[in-house]
Protein backbone atom coordinates (compact mmCIF):
# COMPACT_ATOMS: atom_id res chain seq x y z
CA UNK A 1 0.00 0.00 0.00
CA UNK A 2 1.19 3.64 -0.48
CA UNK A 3 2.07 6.39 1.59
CA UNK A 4 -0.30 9.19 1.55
CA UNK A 5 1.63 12.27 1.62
CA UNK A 6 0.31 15.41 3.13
CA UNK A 7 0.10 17.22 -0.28
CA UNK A 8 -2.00 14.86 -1.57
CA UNK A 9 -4.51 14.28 1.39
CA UNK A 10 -8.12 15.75 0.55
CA UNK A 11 -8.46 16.97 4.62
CA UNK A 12 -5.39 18.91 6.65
CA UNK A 13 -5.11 16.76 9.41
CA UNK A 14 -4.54 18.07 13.36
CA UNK A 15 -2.37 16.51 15.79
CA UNK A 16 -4.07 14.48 18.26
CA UNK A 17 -3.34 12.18 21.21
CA UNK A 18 -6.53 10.00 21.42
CA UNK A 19 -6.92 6.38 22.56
CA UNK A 20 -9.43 4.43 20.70
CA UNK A 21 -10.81 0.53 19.12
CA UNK A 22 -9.79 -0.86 16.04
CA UNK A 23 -13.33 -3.35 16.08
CA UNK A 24 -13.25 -6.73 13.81
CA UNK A 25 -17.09 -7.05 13.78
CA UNK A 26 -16.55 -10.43 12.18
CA UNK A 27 -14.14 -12.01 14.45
CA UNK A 28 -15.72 -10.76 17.26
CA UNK A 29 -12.42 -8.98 18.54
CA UNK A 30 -11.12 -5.64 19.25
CA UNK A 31 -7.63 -4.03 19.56
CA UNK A 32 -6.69 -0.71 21.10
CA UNK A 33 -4.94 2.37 19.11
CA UNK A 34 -3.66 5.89 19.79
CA UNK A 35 -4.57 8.63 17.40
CA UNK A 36 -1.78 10.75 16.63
CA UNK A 37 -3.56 12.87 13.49
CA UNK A 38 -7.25 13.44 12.56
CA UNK A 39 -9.45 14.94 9.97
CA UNK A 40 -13.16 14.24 8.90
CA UNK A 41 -11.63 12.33 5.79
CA UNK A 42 -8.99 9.79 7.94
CA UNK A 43 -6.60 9.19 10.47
CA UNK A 44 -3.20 7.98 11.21
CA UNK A 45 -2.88 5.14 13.91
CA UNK A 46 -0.23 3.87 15.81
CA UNK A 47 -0.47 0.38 16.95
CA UNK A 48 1.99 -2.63 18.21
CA UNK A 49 1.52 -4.07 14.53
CA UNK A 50 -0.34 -3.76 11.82
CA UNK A 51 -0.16 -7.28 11.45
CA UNK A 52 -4.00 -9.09 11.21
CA UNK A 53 -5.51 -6.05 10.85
CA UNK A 54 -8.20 -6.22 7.98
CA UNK A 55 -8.36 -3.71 5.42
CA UNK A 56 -11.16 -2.35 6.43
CA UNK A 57 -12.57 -2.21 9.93
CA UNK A 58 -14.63 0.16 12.52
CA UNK A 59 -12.86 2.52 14.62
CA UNK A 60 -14.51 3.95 18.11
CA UNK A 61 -12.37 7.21 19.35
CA UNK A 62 -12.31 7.82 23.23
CA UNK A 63 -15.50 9.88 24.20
CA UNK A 64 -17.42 8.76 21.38
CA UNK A 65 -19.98 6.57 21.26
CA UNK A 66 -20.88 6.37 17.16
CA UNK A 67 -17.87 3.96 15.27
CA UNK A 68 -16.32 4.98 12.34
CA UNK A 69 -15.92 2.69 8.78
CA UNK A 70 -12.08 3.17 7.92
CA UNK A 71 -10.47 1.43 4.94
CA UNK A 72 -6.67 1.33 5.60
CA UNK A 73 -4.41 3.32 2.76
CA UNK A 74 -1.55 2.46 4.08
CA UNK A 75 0.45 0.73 6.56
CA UNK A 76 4.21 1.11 8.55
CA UNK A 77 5.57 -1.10 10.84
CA UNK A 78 3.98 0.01 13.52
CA UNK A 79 1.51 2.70 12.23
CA UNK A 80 -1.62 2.56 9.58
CA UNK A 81 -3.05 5.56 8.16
CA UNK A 82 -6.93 5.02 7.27
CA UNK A 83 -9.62 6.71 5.14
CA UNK A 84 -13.76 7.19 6.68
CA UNK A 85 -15.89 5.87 4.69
């Protein structure tokens, strides 16, 4: 998958230091994240790997109750950077 770079993002994205749930709604199973940058288009998580994490998945931020479809656009070894759908 490719780096998006920030010239090429459709949303500026702000720094942020959020927790929040990467949910697998079809394996029943959940893994926690930080947020370091958000916008209304995406995000960039950090997380212990990106290993097993499906391509697309729901994320719930800390103090927010409504989860959010994300499609991952690309992933680092210990970072992905996702898109809302």
């Amino acid at each position: 998958m490719e780096q998006i770079t920030a010239e090429r993002r459709k949303a500026s994205r702000t720094r942020v230091l959020r927790g929040g749930v990467i949910s697998f709604h079809h394996l029943g199973a959940v893994l926690e994240c930080t947020v370091r940058n958000l916008s209304a288009a995406g995000a960039c998580l950090m997380v212990e790997s990106p290993v097993g994490i499906p391509d697309a998945f729901d994320l719930v931020l800390d103090r927010e109750k409504t989860p959010r479809h994300c499609r991952v656009i690309w992933r680092s070894p210990n970072k992905i950077g996702v898109a809302f759908d």
